[in-house]
C-alpha atoms as a PDB file:
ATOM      1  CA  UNK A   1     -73.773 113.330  72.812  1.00  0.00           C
ATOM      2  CA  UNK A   2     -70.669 114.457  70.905  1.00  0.00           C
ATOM      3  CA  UNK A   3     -68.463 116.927  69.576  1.00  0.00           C
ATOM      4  CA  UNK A   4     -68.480 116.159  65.845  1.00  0.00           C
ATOM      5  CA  UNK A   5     -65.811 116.899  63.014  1.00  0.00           C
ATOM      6  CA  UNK A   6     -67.672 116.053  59.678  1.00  0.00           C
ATOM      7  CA  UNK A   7     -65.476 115.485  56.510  1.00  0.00           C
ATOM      8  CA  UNK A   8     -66.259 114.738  52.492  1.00  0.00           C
ATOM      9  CA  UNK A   9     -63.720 114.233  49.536  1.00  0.00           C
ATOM     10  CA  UNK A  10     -61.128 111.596  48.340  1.00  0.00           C
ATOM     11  CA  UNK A  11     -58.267 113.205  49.863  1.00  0.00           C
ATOM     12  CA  UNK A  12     -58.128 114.874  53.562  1.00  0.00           C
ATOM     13  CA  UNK A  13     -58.462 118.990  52.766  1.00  0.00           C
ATOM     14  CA  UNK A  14     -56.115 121.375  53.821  1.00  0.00           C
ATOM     15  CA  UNK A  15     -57.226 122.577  57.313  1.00  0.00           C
ATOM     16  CA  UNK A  16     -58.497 119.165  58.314  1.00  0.00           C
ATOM     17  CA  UNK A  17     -55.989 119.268  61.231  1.00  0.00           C
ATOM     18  CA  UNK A  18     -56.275 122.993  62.303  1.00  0.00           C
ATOM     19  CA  UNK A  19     -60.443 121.699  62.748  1.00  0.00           C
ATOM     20  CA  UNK A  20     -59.214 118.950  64.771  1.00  0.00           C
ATOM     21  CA  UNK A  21     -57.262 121.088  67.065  1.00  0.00           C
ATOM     22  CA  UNK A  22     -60.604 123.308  67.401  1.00  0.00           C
ATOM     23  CA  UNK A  23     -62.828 120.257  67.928  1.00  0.00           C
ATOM     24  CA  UNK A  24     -60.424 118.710  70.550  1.00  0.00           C
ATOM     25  CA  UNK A  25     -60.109 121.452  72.877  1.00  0.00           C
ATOM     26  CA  UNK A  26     -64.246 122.176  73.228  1.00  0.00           C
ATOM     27  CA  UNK A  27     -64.378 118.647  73.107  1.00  0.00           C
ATOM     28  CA  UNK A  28     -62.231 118.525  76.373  1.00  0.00           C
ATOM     29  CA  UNK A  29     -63.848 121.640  77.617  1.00  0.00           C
ATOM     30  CA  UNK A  30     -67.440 120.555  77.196  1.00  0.00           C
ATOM     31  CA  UNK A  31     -66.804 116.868  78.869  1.00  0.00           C
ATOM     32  CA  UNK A  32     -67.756 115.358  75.272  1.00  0.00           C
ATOM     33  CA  UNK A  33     -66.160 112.651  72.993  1.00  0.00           C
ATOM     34  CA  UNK A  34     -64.609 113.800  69.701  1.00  0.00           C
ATOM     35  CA  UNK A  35     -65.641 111.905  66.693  1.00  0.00           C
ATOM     36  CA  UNK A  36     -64.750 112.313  63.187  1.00  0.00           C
ATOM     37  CA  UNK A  37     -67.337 111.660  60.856  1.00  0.00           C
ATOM     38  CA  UNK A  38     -65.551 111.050  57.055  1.00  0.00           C
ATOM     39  CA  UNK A  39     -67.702 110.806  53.602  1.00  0.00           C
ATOM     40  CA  UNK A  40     -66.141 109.028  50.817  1.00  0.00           C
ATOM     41  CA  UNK A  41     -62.089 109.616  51.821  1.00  0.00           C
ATOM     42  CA  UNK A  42     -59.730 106.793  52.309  1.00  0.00           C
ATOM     43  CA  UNK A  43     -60.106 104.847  55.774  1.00  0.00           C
ATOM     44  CA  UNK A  44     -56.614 104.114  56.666  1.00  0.00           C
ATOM     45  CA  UNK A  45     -55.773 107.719  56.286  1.00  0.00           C
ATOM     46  CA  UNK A  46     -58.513 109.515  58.366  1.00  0.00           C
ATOM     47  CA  UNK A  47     -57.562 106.803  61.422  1.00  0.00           C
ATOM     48  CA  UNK A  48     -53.821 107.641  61.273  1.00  0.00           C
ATOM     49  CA  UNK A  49     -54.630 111.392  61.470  1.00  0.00           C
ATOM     50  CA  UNK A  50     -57.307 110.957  63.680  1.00  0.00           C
ATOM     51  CA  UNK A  51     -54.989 109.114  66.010  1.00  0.00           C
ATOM     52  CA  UNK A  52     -52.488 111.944  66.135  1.00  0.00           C
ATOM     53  CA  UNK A  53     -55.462 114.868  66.936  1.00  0.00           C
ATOM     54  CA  UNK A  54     -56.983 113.099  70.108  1.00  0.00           C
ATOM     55  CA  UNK A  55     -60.258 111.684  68.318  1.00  0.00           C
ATOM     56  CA  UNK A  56     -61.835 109.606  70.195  1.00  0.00           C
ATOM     57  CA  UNK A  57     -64.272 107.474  67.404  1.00  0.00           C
ATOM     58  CA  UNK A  58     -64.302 107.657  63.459  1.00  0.00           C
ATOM     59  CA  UNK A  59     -68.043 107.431  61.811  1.00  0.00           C
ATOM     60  CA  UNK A  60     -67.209 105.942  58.114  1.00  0.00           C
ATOM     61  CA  UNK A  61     -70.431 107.088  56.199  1.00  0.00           C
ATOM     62  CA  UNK A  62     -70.461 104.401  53.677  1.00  0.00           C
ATOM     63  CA  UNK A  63     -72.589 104.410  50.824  1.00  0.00           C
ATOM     64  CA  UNK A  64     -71.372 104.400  46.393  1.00  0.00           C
ATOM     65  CA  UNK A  65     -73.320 108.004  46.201  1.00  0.00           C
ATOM     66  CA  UNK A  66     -70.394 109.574  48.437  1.00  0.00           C
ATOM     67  CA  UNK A  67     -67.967 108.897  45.663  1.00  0.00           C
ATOM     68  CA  UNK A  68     -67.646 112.470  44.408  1.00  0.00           C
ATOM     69  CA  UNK A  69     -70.873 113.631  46.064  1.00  0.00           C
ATOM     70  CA  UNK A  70     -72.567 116.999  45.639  1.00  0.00           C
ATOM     71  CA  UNK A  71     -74.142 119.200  48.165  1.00  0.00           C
ATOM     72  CA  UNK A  72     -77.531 117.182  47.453  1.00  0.00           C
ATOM     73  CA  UNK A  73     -75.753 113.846  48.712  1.00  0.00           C
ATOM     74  CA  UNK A  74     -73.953 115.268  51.212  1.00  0.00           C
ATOM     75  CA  UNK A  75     -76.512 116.969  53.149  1.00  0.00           C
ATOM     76  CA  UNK A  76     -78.689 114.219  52.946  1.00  0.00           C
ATOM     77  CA  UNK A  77     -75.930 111.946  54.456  1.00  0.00           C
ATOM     78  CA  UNK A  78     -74.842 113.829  57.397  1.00  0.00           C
ATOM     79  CA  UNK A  79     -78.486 114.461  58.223  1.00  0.00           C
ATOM     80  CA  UNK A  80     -79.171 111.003  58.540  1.00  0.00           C
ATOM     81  CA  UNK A  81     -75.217 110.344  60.333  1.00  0.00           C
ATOM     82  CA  UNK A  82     -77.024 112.976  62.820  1.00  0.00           C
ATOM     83  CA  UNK A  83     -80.257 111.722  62.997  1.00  0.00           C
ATOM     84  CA  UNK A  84     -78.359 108.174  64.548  1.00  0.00           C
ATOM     85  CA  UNK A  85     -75.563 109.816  66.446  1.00  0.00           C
ATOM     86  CA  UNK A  86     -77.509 113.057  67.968  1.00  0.00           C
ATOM     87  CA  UNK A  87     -74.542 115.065  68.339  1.00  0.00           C
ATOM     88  CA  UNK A  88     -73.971 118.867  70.076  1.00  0.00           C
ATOM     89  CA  UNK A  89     -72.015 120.430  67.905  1.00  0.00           C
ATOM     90  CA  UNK A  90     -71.217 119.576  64.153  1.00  0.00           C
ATOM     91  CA  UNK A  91     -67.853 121.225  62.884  1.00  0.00           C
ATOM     92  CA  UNK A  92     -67.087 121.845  59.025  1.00  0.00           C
ATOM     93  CA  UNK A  93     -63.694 123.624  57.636  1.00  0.00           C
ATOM     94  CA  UNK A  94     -64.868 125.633  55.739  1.00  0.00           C
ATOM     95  CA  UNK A  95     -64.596 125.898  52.282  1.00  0.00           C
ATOM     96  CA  UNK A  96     -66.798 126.917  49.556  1.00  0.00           C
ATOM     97  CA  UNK A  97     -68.249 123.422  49.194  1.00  0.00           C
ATOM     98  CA  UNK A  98     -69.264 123.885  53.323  1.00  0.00           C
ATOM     99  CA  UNK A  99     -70.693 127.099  52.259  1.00  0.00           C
ATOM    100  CA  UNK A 100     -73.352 124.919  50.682  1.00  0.00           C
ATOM    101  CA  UNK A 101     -73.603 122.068  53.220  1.00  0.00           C
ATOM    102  CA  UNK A 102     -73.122 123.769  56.733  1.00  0.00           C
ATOM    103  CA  UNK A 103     -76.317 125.664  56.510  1.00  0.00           C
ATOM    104  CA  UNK A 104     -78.717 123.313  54.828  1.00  0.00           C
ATOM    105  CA  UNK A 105     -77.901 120.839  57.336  1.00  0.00           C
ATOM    106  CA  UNK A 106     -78.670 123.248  60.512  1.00  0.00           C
ATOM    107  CA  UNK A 107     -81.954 123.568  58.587  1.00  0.00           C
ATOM    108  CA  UNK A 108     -82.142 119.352  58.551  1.00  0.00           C
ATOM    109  CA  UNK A 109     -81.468 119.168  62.096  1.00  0.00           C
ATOM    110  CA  UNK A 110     -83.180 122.156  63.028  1.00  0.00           C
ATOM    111  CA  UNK A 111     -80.363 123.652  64.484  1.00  0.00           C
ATOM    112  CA  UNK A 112     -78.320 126.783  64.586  1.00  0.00           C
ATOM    113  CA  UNK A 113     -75.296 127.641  62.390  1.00  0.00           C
ATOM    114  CA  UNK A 114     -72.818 130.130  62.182  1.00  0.00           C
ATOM    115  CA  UNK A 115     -70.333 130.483  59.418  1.00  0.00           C
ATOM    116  CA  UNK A 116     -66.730 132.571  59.839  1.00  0.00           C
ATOM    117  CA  UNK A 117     -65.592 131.144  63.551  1.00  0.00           C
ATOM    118  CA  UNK A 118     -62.558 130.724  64.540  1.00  0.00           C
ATOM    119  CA  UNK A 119     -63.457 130.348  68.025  1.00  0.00           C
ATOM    120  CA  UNK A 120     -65.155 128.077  70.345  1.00  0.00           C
ATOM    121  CA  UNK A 121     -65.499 127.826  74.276  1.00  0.00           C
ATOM    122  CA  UNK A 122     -67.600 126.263  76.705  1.00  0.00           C
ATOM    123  CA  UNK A 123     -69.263 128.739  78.767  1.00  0.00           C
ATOM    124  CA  UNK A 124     -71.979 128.491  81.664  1.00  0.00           C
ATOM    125  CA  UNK A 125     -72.647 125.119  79.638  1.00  0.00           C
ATOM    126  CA  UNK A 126     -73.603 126.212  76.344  1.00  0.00           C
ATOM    127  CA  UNK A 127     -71.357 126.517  72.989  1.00  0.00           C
ATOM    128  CA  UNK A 128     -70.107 130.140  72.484  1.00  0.00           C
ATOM    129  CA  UNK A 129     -68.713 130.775  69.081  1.00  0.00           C
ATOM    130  CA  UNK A 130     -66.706 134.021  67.917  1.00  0.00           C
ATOM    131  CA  UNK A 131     -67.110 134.732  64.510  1.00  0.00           C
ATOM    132  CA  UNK A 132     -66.116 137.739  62.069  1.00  0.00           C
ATOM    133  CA  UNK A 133     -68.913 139.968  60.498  1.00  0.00           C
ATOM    134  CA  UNK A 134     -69.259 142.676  57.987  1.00  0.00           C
ATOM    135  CA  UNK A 135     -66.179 141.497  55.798  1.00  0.00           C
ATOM    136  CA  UNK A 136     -63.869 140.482  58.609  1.00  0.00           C
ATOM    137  CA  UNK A 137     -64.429 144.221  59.677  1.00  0.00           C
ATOM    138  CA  UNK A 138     -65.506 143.205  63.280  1.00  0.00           C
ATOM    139  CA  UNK A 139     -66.128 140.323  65.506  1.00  0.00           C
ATOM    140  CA  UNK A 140     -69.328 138.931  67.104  1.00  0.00           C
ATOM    141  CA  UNK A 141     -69.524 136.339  69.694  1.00  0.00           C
ATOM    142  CA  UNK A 142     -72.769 134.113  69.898  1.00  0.00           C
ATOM    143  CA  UNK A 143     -74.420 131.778  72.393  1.00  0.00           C
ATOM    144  CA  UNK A 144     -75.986 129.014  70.754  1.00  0.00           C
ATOM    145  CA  UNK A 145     -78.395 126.810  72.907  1.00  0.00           C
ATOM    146  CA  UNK A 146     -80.058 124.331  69.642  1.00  0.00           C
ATOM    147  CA  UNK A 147     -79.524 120.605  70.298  1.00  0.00           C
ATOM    148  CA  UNK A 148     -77.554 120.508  67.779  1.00  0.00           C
ATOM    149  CA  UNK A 149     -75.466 123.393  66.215  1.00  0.00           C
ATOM    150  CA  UNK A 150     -73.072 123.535  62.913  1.00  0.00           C
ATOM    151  CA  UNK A 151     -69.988 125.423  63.090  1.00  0.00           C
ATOM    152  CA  UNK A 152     -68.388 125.962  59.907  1.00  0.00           C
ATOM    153  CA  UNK A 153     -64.581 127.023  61.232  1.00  0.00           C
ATOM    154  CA  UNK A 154     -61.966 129.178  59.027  1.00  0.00           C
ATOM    155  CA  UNK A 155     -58.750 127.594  59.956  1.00  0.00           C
ATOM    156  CA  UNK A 156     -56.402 130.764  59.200  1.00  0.00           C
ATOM    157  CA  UNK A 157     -55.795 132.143  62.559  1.00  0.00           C
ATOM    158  CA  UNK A 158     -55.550 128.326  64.278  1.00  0.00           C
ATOM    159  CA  UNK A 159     -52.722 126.803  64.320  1.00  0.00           C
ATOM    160  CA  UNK A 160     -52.781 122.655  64.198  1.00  0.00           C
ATOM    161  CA  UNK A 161     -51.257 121.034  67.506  1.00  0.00           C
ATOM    162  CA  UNK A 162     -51.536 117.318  67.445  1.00  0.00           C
ATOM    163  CA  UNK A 163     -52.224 115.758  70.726  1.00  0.00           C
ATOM    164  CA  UNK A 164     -49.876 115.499  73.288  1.00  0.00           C
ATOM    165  CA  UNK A 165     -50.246 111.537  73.558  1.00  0.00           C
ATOM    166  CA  UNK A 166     -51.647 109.500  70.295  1.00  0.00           C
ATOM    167  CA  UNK A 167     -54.803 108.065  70.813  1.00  0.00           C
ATOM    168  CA  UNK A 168     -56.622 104.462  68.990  1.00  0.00           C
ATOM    169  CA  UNK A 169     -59.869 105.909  68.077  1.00  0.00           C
ATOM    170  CA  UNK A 170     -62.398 102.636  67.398  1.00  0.00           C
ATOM    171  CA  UNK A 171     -63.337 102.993  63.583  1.00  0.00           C
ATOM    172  CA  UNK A 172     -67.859 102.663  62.544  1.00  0.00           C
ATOM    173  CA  UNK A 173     -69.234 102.029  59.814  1.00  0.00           C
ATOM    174  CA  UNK A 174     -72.198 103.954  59.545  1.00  0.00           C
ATOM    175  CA  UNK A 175     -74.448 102.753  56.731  1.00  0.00           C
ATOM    176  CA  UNK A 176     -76.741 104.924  54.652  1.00  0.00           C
ATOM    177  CA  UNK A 177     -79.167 105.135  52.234  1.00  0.00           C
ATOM    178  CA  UNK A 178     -79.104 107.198  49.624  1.00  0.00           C
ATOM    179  CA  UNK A 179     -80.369 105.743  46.610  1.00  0.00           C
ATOM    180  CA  UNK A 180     -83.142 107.980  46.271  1.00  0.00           C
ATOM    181  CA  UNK A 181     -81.005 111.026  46.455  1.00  0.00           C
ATOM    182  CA  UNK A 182     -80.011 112.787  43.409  1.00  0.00           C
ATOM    183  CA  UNK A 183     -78.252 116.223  42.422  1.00  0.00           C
ATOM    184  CA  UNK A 184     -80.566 118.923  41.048  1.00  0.00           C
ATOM    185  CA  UNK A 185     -77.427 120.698  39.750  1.00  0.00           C
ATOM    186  CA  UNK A 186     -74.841 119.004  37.566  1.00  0.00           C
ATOM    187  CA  UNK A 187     -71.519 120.287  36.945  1.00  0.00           C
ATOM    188  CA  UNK A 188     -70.921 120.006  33.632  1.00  0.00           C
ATOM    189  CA  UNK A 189     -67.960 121.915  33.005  1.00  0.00           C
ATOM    190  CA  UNK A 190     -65.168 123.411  35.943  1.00  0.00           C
ATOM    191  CA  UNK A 191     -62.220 125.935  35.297  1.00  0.00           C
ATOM    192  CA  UNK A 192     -58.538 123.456  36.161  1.00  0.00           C
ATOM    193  CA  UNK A 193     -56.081 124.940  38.108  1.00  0.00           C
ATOM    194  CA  UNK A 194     -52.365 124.514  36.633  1.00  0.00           C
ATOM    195  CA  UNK A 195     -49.412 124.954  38.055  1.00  0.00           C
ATOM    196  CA  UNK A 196     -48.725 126.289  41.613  1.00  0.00           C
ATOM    197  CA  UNK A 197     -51.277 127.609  43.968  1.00  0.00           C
ATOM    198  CA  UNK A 198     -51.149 131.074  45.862  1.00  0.00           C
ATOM    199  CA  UNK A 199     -52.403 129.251  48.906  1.00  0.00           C
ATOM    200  CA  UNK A 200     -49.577 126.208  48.701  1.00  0.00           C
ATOM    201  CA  UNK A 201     -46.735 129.193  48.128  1.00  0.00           C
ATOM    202  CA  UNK A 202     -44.243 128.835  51.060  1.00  0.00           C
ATOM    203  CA  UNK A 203     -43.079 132.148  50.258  1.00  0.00           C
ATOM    204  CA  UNK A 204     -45.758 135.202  49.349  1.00  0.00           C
ATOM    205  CA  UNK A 205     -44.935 138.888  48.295  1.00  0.00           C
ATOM    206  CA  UNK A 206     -48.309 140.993  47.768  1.00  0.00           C
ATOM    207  CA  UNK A 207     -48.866 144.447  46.825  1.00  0.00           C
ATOM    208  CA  UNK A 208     -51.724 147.110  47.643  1.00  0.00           C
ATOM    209  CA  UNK A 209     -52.231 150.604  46.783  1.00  0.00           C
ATOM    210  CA  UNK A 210     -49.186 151.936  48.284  1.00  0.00           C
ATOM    211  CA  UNK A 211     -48.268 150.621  44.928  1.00  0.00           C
ATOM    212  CA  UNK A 212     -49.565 154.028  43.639  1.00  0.00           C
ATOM    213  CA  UNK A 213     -50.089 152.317  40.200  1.00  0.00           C
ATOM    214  CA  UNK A 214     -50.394 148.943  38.095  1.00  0.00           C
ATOM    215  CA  UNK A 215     -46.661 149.286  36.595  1.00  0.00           C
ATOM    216  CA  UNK A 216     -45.239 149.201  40.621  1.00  0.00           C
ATOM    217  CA  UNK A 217     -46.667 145.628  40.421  1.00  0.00           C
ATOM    218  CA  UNK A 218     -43.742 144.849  38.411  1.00  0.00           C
ATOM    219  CA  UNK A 219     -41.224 145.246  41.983  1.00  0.00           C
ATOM    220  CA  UNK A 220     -43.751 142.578  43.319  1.00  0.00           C
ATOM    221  CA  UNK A 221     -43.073 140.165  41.154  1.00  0.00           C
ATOM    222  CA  UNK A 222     -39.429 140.322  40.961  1.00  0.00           C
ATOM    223  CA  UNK A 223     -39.426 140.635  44.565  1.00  0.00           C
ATOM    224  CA  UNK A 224     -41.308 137.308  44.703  1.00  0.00           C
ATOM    225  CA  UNK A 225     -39.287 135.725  42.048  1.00  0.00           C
ATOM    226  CA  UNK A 226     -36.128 136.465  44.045  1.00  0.00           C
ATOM    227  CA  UNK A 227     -37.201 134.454  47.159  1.00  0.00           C
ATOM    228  CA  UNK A 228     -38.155 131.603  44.748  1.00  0.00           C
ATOM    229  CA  UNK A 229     -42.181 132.782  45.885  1.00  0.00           C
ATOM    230  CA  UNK A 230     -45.715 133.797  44.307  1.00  0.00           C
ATOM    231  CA  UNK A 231     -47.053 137.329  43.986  1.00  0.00           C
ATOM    232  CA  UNK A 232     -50.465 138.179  45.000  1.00  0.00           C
ATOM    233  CA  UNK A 233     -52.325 141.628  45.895  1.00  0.00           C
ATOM    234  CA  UNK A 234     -55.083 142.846  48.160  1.00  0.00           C
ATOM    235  CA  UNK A 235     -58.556 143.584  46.929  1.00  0.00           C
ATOM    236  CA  UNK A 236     -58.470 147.102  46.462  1.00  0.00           C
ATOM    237  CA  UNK A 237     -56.325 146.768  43.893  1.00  0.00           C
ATOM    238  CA  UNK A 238     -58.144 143.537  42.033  1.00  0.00           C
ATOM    239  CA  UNK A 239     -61.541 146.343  42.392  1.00  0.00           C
ATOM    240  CA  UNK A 240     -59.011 149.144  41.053  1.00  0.00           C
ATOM    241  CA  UNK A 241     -58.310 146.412  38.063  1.00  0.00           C
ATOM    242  CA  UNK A 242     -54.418 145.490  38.134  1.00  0.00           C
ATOM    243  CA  UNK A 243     -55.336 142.219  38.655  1.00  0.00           C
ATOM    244  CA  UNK A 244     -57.435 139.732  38.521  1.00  0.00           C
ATOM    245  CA  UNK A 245     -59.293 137.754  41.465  1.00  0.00           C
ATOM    246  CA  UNK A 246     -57.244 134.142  41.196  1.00  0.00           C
ATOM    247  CA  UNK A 247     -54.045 136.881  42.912  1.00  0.00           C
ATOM    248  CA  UNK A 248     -56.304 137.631  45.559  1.00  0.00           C
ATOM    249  CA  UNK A 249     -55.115 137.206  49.221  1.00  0.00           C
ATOM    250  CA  UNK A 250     -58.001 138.131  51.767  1.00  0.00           C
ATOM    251  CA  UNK A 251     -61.355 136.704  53.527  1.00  0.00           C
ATOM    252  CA  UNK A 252     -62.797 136.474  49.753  1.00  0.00           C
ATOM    253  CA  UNK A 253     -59.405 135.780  48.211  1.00  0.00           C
ATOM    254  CA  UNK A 254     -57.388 133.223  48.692  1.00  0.00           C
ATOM    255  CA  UNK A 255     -55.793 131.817  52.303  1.00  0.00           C
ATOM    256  CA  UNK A 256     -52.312 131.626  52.259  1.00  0.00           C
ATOM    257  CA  UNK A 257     -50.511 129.557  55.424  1.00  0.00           C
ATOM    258  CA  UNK A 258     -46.732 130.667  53.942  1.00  0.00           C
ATOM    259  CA  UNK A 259     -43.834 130.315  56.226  1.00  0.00           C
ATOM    260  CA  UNK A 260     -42.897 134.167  54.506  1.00  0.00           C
ATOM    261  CA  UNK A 261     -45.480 137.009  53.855  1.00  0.00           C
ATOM    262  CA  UNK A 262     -44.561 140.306  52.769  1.00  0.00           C
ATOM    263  CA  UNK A 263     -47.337 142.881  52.375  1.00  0.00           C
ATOM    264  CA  UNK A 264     -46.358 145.623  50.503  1.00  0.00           C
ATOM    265  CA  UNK A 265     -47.853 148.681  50.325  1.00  0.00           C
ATOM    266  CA  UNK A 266     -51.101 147.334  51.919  1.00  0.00           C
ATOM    267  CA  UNK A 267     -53.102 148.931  54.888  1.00  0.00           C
ATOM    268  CA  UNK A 268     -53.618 145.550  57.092  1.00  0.00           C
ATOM    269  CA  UNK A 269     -57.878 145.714  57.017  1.00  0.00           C
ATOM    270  CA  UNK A 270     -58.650 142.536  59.252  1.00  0.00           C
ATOM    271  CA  UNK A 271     -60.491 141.436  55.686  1.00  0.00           C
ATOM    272  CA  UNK A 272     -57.006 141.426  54.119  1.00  0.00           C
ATOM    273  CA  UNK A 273     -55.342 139.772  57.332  1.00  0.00           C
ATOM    274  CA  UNK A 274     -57.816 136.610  57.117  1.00  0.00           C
ATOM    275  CA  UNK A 275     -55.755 135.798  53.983  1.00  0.00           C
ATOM    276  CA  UNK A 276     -52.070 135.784  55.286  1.00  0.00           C
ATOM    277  CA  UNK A 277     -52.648 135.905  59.127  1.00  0.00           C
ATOM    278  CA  UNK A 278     -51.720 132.325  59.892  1.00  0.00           C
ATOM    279  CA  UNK A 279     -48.085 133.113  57.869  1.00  0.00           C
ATOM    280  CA  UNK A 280     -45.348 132.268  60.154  1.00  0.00           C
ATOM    281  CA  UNK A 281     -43.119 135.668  59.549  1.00  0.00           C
ATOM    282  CA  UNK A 282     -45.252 138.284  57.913  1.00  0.00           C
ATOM    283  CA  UNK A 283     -42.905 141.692  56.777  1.00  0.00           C
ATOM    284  CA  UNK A 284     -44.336 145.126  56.297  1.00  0.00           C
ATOM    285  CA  UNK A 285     -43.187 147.705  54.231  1.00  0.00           C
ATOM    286  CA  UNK A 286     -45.450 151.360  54.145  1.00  0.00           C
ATOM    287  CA  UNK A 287     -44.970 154.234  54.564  1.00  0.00           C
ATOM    288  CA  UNK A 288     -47.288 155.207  56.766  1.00  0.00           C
ATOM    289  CA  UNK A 289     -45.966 154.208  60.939  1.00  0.00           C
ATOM    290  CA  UNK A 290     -49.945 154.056  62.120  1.00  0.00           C
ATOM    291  CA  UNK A 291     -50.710 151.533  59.215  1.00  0.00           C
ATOM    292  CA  UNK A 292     -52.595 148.645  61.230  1.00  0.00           C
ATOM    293  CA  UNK A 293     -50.303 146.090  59.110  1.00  0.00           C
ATOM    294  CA  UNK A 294     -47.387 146.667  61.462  1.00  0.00           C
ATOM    295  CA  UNK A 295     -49.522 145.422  64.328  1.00  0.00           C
ATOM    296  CA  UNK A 296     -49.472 141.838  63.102  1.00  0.00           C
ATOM    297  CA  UNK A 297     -45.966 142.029  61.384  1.00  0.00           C
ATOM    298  CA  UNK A 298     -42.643 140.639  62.962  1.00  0.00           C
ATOM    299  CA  UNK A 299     -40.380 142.441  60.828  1.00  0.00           C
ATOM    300  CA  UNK A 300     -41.601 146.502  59.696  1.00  0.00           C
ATOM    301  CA  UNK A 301     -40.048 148.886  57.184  1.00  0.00           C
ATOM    302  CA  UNK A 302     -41.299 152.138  57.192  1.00  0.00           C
ATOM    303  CA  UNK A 303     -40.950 153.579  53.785  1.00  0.00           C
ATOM    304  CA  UNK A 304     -41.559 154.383  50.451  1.00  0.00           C
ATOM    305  CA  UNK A 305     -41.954 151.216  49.195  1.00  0.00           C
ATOM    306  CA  UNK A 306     -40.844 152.269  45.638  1.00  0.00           C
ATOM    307  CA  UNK A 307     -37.462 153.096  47.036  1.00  0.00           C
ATOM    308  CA  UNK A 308     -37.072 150.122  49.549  1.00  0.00           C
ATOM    309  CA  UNK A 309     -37.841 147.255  47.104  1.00  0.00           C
ATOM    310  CA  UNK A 310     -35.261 147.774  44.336  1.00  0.00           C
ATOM    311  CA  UNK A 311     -32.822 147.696  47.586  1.00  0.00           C
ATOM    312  CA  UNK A 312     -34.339 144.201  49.000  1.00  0.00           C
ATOM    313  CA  UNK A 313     -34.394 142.655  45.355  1.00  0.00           C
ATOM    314  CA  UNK A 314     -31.181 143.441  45.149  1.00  0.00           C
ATOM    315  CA  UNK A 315     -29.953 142.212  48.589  1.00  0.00           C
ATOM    316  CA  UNK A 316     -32.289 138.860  47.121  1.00  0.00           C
ATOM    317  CA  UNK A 317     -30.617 138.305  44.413  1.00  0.00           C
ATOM    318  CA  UNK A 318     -27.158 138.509  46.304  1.00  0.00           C
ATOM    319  CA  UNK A 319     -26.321 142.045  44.531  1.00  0.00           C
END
C-alpha cells in the first residue's frame, strides 16, 4: 500500500509542491511510501521535483492517449494505475479539471472522496481529512475507512516545504491501455487568457463593499498600479455587478499566493479568505475594528477607506 500523489498535463501545475508537502507528511505519519503517479508531463522534470519533496517512487503512466487527455482518458488511466498499485489514499490538487476526475475515480475504485481538504492526519489508523463546507463557511472533519480514498487538496492555506534531505525516488513505467477509450465531450472552442493572471500577481489590491459604490473601484486600481500589482474584488461586489467574475478573488474566484494582499473594504468571510489566505503579508483597511479580516491580517488600518487610500497612493507613488 501507498500514499499516492496523482498528476496529468504537459507542464507540472501550480500547487504540485504544496500537494507534495501534504502527501509527505501522512505519508510519514501513516508508515506508507509516497509515490507520484504523473500522466503525460515531462519525466526528467517530475523526478527532479520529486527528489526535492521526499517521494519515494514515480509511476510514469505511459500511453499516446495521455497527450492532452480529457476527463474520459484520465479516469480510465488512473483506475487502471490503481487497479495494479492498490493504493490508500489517492491525492489530486485540485483544480477544476480534478473536479471532474477526483470523484469519478472514487466511483472506479469504489472508494470514498472528499473534495475542499486542506488537511490530513493519521488517526487511530484510519485517514482523517478536514475539509470546508457550505462555501468555505465552516469546516468538517471526516473519517474515511474505504480501501482506497481520493483526496482532492486546495493548496491555499499549505505552504510547500521541500524535504529536509533530497531523496532518489526509482522512476516506473506503468503501461496502459487505452485504445478503446474515447472522449464523449469534445472541446471545440476555449476562451485564451492574455496577459497577466490575478493568481500569478506578486502584488494584489482588492476591493469589497466598503467601497460603498462602483466609481470607489477607481482608488483600487490606482492603488494597485502604484505597487506595480493587479486589482481584484470580492464576490459581493462581482453579484452587486462592478465587476466581472475573471477579478474574482475567493473559494469560487480565483487563488492568489501574492507575496502582498491588500483587502480593502472587504469583511474577511472564510469564502473570501480561501482566495488570498496563503499571501505572505495580507493589509486591511475597514472601518469597522470587529471586521474578521483583521484576524488574518499582519498589517490593519482602521478607517474610512475612501479617506486612507488617496493618502497610501500617494505615499506609493513617492508624493
Amino acid at each position: 500500500m501507498s500514499v499516492v500523489v496523482c498528476s496529468w498535463g504537459s507542464a507540472i501545475e501550480r500547487g504540485t509542491e504544496e500537494v507534495l508537502t501534504a502527501a509527505r507528511a501522512y505519508a510519514a505519519a501513516a508508515g506508507l511510501p509516497l509515490h507520484w503517479a504523473a500522466a503525460g508531463t515531462d519525466r526528467d522534470a517530475v523526478l527532479a521535483l520529486a527528489s526535492r519533496y521526499g517521494v519515494a517512487v514515480v509511476d510514469v503512466l505511459a500511453s499516446p492517449k495521455l497527450d492532452g487527455a480529457g476527463p474520459d482518458v484520465l479516469v480510465e488511466a488512473f483506475a487502471q494505475y490503481c487497479a495494479k498499485s492498490r493504493p490508500a489514499v489517492v491525492i489530486v490538487n485540485q483544480t477544476a479539471a480534478a473536479r471532474l476526475v477526483a470523484p469519478r475515480l472514487a466511483g472506479r475504485v469504489g472508494g470514498a472522496v472528499v473534495t475542499n481538504v486542506f488537511a490530513l492526519a493519521h488517526e487511530g489508523g484510519s485517514l482523517n481529512v478536514t475539509a470546508t463546507a457550505y462555501g468555505g463557511d465552516t469546516h468538517v472533519v471526516y473519517r474515511l475507512s474505504s480501501a482506497t480514498n481520493v483526496v482532492s487538496v486546495m493548496t491555499t492555506t499549505i505552504a510547500a516545504e521541500p524535504a529536509t534531505a533530497a531523496s532518489a525516488p526509482a522512476c516506473n513505467q506503468v503501461d496502459l491501455d487505452l485504445g478503446a477509450i474515447e472522449e464523449r465531450f469534445k472541446v471545440t472552442a476555449a476562451p485564451k487568457a492574455e496577459g497577466p493572471r490575478l493568481e500569478d500577481a506578486e502584488v494584489v489590491v482588492s476591493g469589497g463593499r466598503g467601497l460603498l459604490k462602483a466609481d470607489n473601484l477607481q482608488l483600487v486600481k490606482d492603488l494597485s498600479a502604484a505597487f506595480g500589482g493587479m486589482w481584484g474584488g470580492s464576490r459581493a461586489i462581482v453579484d452587486d455587478g462592478w465587476i466581472d467574475s475573471s477579478r474574482q478573488v475567493g473559494l469560487t474566484g480565483k487563488i492568489t499566493r501574492p507575496r502582498l494582499y491588500v483587502a480593502v473594504g472587504i469583511s474577511g468571510a472564510s469564502q473570501h479568505m480561501a482566495g488570498c489566505s496563503a499571501a505572505k503579508t495580507i493589509v486591511a483597511i475597514n472601518k469597522d475594528p470587529d471586521a474578521a479580516i483583521f484576524k488574518y491580517a499582519r498589517y490593519g488600518i482602521v478607517g474610512d477607506a475612501l479617506e486612507v487610500m488617496p493618502e497610501l497612493i500617494k505615499a506609493a507613488r513617492g508624493g
